[in-house]
Protein backbone atom coordinates (compact mmCIF):
# COMPACT_ATOMS: atom_id res chain seq x y z
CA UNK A 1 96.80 88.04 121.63
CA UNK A 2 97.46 85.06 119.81
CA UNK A 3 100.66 85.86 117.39
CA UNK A 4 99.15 84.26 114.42
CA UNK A 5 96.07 86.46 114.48
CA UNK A 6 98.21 89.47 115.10
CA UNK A 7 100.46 88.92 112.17
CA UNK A 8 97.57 87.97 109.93
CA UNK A 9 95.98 91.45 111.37
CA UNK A 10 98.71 93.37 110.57
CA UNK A 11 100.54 91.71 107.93
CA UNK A 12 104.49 91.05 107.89
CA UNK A 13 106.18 92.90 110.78
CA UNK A 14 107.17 95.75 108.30
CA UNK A 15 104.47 96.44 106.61
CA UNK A 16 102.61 98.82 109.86
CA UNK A 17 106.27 100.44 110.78
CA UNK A 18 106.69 101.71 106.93
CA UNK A 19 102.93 102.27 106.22
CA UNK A 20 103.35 104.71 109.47
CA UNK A 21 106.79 106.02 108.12
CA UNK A 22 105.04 106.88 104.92
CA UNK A 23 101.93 108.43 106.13
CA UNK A 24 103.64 110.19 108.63
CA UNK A 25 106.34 111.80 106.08
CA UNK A 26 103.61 112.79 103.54
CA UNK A 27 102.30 115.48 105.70
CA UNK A 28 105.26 116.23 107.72
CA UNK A 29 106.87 117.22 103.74
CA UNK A 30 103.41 119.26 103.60
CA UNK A 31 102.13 120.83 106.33
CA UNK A 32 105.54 122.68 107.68
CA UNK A 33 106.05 123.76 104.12
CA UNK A 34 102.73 125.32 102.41
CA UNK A 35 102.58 128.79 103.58
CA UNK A 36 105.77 128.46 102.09
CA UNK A 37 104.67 126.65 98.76
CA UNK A 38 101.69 129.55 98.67
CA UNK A 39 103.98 132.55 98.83
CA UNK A 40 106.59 131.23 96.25
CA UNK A 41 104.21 129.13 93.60
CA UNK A 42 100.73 131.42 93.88
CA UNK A 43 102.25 134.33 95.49
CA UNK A 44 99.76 134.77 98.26
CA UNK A 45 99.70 137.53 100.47
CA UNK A 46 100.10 136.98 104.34
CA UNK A 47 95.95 137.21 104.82
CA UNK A 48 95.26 135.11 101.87
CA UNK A 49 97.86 132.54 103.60
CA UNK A 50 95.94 132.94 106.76
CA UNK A 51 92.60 132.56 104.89
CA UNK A 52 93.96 129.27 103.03
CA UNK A 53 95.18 127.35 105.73
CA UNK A 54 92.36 128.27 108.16
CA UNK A 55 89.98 126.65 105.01
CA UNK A 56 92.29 123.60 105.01
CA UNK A 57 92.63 123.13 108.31
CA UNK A 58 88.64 123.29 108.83
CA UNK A 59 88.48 120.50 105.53
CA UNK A 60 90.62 118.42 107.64
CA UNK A 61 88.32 118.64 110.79
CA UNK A 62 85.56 118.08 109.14
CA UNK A 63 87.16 114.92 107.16
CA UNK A 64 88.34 113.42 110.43
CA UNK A 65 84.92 112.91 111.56
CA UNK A 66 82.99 112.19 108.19
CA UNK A 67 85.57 109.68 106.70
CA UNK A 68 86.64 107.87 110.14
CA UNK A 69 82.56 107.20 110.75
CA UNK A 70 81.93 105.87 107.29
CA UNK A 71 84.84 103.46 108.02
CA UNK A 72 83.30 102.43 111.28
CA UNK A 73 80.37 101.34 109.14
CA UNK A 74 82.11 99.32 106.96
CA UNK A 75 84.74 97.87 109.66
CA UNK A 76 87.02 98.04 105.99
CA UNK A 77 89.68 101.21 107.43
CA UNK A 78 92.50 100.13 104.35
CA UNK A 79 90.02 100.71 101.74
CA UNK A 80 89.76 104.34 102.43
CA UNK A 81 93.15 105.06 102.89
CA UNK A 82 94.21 103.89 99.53
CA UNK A 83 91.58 106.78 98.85
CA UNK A 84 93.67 108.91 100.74
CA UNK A 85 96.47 108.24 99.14
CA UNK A 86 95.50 108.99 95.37
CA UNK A 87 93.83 112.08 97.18
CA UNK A 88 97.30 113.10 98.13
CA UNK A 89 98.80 112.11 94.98
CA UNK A 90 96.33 114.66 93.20
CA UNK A 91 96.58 117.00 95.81
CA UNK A 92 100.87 117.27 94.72
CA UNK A 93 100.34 116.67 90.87
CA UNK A 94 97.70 119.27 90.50
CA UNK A 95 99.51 122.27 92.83
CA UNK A 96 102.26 120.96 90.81
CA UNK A 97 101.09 122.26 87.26
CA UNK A 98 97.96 125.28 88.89
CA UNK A 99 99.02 128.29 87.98
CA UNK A 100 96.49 130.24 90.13
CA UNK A 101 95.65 130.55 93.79
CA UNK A 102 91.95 129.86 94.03
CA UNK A 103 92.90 126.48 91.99
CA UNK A 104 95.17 125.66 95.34
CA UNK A 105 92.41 126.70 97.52
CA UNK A 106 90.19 124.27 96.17
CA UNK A 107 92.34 121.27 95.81
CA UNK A 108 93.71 121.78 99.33
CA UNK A 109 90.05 122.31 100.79
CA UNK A 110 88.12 119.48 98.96
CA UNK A 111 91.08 117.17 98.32
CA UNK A 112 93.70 117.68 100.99
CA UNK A 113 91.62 118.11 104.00
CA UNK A 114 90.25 114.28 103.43
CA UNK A 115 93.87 113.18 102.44
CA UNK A 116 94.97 114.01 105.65
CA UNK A 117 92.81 111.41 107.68
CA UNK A 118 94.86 108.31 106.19
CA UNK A 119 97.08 108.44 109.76
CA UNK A 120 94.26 108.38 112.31
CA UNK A 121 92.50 105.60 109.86
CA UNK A 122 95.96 103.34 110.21
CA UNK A 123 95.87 103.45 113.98
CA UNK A 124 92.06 102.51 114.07
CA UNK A 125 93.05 99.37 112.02
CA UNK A 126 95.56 98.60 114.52
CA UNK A 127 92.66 99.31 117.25
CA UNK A 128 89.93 97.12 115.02
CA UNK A 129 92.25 94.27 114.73
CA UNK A 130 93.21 93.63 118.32
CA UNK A 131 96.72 95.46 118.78
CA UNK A 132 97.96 96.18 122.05
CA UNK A 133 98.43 99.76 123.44
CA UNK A 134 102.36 99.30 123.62
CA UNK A 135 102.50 98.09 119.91
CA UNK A 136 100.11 101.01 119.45
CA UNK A 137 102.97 103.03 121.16
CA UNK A 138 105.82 102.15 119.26
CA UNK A 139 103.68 102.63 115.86
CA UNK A 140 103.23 106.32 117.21
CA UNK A 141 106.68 106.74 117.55
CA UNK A 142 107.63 105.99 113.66
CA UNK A 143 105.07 108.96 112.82
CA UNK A 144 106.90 111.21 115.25
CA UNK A 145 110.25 110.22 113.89
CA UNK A 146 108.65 111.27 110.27
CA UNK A 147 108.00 114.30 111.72
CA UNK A 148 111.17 114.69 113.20
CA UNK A 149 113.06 114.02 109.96
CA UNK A 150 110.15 115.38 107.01
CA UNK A 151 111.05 119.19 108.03
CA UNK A 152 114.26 118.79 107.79
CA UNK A 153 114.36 117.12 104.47
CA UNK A 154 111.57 119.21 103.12
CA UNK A 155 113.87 122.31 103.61
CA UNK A 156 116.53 120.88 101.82
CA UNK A 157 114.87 119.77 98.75
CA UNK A 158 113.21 123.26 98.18
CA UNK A 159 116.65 125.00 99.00
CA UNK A 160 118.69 122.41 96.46
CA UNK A 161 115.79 122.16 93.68
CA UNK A 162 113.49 124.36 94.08
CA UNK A 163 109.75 124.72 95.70
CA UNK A 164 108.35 122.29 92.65
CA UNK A 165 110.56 119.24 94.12
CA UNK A 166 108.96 118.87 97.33
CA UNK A 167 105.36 118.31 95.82
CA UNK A 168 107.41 115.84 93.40
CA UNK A 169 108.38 114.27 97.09
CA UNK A 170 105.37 113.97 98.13
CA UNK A 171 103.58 112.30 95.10
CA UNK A 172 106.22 109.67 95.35
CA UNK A 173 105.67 109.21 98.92
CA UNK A 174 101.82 108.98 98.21
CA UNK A 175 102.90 106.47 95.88
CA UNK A 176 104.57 104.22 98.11
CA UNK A 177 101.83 105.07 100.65
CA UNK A 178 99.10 103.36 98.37
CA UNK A 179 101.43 100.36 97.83
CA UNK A 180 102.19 99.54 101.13
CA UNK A 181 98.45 100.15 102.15
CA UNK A 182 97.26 97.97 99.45
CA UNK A 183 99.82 95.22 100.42
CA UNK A 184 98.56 95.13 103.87
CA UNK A 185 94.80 95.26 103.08
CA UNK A 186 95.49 92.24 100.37
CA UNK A 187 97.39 90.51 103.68
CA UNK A 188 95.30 91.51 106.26
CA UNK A 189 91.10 89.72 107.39
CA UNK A 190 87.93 91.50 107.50
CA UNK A 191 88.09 93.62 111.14
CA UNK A 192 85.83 91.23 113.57
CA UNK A 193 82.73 92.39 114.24
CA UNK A 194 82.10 95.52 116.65
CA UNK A 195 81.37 94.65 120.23
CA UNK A 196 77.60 96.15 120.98
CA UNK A 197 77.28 98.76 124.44
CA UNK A 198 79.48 101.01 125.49
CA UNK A 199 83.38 101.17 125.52
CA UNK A 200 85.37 100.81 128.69
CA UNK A 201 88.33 102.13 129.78
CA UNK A 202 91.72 99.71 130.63
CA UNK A 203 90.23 99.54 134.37
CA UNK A 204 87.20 97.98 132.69
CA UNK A 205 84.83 100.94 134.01
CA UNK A 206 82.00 102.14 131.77
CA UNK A 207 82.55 106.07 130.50
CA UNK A 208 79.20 107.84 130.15
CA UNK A 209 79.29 110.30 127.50
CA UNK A 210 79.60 113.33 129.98
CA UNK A 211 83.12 111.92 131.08
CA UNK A 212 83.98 111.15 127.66
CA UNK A 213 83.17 114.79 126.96
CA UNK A 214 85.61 116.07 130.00
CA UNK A 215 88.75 113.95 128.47
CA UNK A 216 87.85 115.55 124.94
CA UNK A 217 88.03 118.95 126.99
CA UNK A 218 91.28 118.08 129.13
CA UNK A 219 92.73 116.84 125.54
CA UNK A 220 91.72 120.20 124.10
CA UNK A 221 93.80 121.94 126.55
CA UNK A 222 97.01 120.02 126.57
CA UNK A 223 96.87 120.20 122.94
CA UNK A 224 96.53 123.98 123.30
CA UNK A 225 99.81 124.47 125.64
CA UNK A 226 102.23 122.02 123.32
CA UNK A 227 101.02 124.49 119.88
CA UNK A 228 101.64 127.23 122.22
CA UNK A 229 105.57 126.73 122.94
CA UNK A 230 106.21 125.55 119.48
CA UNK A 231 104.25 128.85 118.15
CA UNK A 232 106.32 131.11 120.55
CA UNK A 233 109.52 128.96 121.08
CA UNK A 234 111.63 131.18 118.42
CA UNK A 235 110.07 134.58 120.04
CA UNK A 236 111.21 133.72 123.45
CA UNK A 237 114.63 132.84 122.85
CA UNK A 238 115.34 136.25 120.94
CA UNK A 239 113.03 138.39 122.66
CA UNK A 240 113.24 137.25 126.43
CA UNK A 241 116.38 135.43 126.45
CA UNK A 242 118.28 137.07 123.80
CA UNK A 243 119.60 134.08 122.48
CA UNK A 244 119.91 133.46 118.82
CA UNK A 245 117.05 132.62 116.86
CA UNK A 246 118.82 128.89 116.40
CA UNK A 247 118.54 128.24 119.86
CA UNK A 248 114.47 128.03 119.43
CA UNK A 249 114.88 125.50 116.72
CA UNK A 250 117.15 123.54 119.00
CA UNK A 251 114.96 123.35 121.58
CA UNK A 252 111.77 121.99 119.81
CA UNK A 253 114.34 119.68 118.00
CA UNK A 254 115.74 117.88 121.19
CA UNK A 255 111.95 117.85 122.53
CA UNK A 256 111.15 116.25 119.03
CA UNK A 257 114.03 113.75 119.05
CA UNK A 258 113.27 112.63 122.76
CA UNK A 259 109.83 111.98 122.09
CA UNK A 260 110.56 109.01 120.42
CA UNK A 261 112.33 107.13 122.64
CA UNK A 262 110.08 108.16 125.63
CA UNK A 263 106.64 106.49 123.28
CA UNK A 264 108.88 103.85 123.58
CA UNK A 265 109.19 103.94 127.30
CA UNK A 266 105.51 104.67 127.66
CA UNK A 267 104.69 101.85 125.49
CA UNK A 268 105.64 99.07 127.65
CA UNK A 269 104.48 100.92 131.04
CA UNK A 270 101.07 100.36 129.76
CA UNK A 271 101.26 96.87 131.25
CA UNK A 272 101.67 98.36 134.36
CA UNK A 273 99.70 101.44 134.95
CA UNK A 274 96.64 102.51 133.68
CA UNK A 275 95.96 104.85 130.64
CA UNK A 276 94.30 107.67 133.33
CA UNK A 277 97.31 107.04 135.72
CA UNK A 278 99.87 108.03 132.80
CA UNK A 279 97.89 110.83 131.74
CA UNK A 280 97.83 112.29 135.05
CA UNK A 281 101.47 111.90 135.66
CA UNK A 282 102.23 113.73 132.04
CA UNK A 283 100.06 116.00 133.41
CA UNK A 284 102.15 116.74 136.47
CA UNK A 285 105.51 116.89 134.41
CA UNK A 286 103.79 119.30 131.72
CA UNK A 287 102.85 121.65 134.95
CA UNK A 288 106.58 121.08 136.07
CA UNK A 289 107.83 122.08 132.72
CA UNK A 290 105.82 125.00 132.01
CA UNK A 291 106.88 126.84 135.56
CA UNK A 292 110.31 125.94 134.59
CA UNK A 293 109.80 127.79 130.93
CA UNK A 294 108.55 130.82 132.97
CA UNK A 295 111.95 131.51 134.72
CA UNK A 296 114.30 130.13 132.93
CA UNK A 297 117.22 132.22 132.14
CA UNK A 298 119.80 130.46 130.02
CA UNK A 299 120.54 128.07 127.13
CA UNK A 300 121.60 125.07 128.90
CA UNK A 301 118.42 125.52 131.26
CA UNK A 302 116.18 126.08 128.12
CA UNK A 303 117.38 122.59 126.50
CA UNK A 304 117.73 120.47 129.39
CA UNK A 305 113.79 121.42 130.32
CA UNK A 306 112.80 119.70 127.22
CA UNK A 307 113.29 116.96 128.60
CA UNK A 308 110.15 117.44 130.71
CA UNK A 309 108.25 118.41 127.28
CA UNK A 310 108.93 115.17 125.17
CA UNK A 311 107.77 113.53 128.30
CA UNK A 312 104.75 115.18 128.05
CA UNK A 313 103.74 115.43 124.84
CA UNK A 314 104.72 112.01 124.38
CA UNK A 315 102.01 111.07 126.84
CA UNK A 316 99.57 113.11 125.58
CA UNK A 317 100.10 112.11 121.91
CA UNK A 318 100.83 108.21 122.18
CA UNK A 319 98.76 107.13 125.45
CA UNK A 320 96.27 110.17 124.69
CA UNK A 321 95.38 108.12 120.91
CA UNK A 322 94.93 104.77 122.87
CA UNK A 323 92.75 105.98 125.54
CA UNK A 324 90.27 107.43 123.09
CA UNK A 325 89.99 104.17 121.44
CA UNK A 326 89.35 102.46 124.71
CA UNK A 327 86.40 104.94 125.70
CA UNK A 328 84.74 105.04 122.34
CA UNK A 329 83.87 102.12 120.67
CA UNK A 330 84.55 102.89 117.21
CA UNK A 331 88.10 103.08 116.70
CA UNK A 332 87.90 105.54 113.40
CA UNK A 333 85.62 108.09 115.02
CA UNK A 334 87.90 107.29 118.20
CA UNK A 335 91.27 108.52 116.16
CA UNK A 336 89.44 111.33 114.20
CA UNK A 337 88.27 112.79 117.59
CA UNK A 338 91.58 112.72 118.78
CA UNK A 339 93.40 114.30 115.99
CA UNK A 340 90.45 117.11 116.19
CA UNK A 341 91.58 117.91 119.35
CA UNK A 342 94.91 118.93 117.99
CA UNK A 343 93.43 120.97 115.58
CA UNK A 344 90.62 122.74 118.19
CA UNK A 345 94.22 123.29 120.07
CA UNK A 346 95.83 125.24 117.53
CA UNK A 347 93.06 127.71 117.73
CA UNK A 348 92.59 128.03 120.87
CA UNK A 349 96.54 128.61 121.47
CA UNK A 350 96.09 131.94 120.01
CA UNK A 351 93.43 133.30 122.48
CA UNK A 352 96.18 131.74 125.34
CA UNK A 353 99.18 133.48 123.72
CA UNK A 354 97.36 136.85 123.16
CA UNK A 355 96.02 136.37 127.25
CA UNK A 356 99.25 135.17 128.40
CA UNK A 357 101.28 137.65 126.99
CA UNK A 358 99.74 140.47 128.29
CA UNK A 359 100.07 139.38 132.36
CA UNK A 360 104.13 138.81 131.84
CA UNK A 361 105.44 138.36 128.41
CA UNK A 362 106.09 135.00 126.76
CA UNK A 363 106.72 133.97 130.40
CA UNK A 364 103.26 134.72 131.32
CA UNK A 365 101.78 132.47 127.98
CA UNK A 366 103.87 129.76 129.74
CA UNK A 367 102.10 130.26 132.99
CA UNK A 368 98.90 130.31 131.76
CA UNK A 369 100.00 127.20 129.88
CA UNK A 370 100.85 125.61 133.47
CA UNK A 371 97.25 126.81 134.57
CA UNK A 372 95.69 125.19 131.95
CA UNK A 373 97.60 122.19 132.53
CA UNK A 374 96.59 121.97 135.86
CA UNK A 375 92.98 121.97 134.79
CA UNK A 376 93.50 119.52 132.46
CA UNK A 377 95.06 117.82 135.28
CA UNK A 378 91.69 118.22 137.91
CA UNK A 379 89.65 116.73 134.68
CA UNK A 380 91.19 113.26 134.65
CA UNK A 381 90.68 113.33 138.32
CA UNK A 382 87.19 113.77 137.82
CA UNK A 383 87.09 110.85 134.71
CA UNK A 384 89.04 108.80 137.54
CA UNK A 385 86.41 109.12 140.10
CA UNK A 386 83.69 108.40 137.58
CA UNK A 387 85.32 105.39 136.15
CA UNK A 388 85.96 103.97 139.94
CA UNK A 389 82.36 104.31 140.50
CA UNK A 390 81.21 102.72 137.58
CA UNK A 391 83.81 100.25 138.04
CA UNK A 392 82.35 99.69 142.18
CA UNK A 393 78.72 99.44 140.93
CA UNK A 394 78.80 97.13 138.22
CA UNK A 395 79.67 94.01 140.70
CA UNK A 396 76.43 95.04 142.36
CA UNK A 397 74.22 94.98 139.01
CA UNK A 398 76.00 92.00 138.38
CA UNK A 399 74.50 90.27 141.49
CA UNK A 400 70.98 92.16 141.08
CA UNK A 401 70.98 90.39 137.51
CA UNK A 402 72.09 86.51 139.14
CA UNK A 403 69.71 86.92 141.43
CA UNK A 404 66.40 87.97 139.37
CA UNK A 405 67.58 84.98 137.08
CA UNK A 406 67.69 82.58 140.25
């Protein structure tokens, strides 16, 4: 790509890194706190909790379809996130001052569930204008870091001033948000037009929708095993290691850290390799990781196997996003898919921790995890073989077509 074009795309070389910084800390201040925020400004009971975030979490699903497709129409992906933006700057002002619970469940359900798509719609910008999967990459990497350091920071403002001063936090983040959005819409040319037919994978290969369904499937189901370990990660440390409870939050924080610099990695060995070929080999590490979690036995063994988890989780998150935008051609309904398969995840992790738990313990959950993995594993095979096909038979239609025109 021409560097011109991709600077007039994208706008000054900050402007991407701290619109993804921003979006990226508005929900990691958020999410990891409002069970939290419910309890101690509403005082919710545990169910209510439950109910609440299961009603959010289905506004965001819903959202990451409607909103993405609407700006697929419009080929204009900026213009709703400054939408999302004041959405989340409502969303904080008016839990803020509520007083009541059923006033939080209905901001949070028709206001924060849309608020929350403003991520996928910055990466299907990126994907509209042109940008290359490494850039892609390293864009994903600043929202991990967010979500690396938002926690953190999150629990620290609530435990110096209080539960009010995170929303504060997040309005002013939302703030910033909608400035730096609105500074790279006002630098930034109308997304060229849509290409017509299908999409096509890095190989070049044409993806019917049946394969496009398995990788939605396989995605499902890697999603599924990383919300399982970080959903049982504290409960397997105390209860089948007998470690602290620290030691769980140590291990999800060196997997979290290492991520980063292994999107990085990733990033620029997608000029080598193909999307499918990196999937598959995260695939294989995630396998190798999840038999380790079933027998390991001591601290240092339990932090030096993250390794194999920021591996892959980094593949699934950062080459994951850019191989859904290469096999459907809208790139908003292309990021909202792939965030809803995070979500689907979550609740299917439940079903594999309940199943899991009862062939072995926690170490059984990881096994099944493994399984799964492995399934996931024999689906890209299967997308592989269909994309060689298509790949062999289109030189052949291609000569078919020369000829009837001779």
């Amino acid at each position: 790509m021409d560097d011109t074009r991709l600077a007039g795309a994208t706008g000054p070389r900050l402007l991407v890194p701290s619109a993804a910084l921003l979006w990226g800390l508005q929900f990691a201040f958020l999410n990891p706190a409002l069970a939290l925020l419910l309890v101690a400004l509403f005082h919710a009971s545990d169910a209510e909790v439950g109910l609440t975030l299961a009603l959010y979490n289905a506004s965001g699903f819903v959202a990451s379809l409607v909103v993405p497709a609407y700006a697929d129409r419009t080929r204009d992906y900026l213009r709703p996130m400054l939408a999302c933006s004041a959405l989340t700057l409502a969303v904080a002002a008016i839990l803020f001052f509520a007083a009541s619970l059923p006033v939080a469940v209905v901001v949070l359900v028709a206001l924060g569930g849309p608020a929350g798509v403003g991520s996928s719609l910055l990466f299907a910008h990126l994907k509209a204008n042109g940008t290359p999967p490494a850039q892609m990459m390293n864009t994903r990497a600043i929202v991990s870091f967010a979500w690396v350091a938002g926690p953190p920071l999150a629990a620290f403002l609530i435990g110096a001033l209080g539960e009010h001063s995170i929303l504060a936090a997040i309005a002013l983040i939302a703030v910033l948000a909608f400035t730096t959005t609105a500074a790279l819409r006002s630098r930034s040319g109308p997304a060229p037009a849509a290409h017509g037919g299908k999409a096509t994978d890095d190989d070049g290969a044409v993806l019917p929708r049946a394969a496009v369904a398995v990788v939605v499937f396989a995605f499902v189901a890697l999603q599924a095993t990383n919300n399982v370990v970080v959903s049982i990660m504290a409960l397997f440390t105390t209860r089948s290691l007998g470690l602290g409870i620290e030691w769980g939050g140590i291990a999800l924080g060196v997997a979290a850290a290492l991520e980063i610099p292994a999107l990085f990695a990733i990033g620029k060995l997608t000029r080598r390799f193909s999307s499918l070929g990196l999937i598959a080999s995260g695939c294989v590490v995630g396998i190798g990781y999840y038999a380790t979690m079933a027998f390991v036995a001591s601290p240092v063994a339990l932090v030096a196997a993250q390794v194999l988890n920021a591996w892959f989780f980094a593949v699934i998150a950062g080459v994951g996003l850019t191989f859904f935008q290469q096999i459907i051609p809208r790139p908003g309904l292309a990021s909202g898919l792939f965030a809803n398969t995070r979500r689907l995840g979550a609740i299917a992790s439940g079903a594999i921790i309940a199943f899991g738990s009862t062939l072995g313990g926690y170490a059984g959950a990881f096994l099944v995890c493994g399984a799964l993995t492995l399934a996931a594993l024999v689906a890209i095979g299967v997308v592989w073989r269909i994309t060689r096909r298509s790949a062999e038979a289109r030189p052949s239609r291609a000569g078919l077509d020369q000829a009837k025109r001779a």
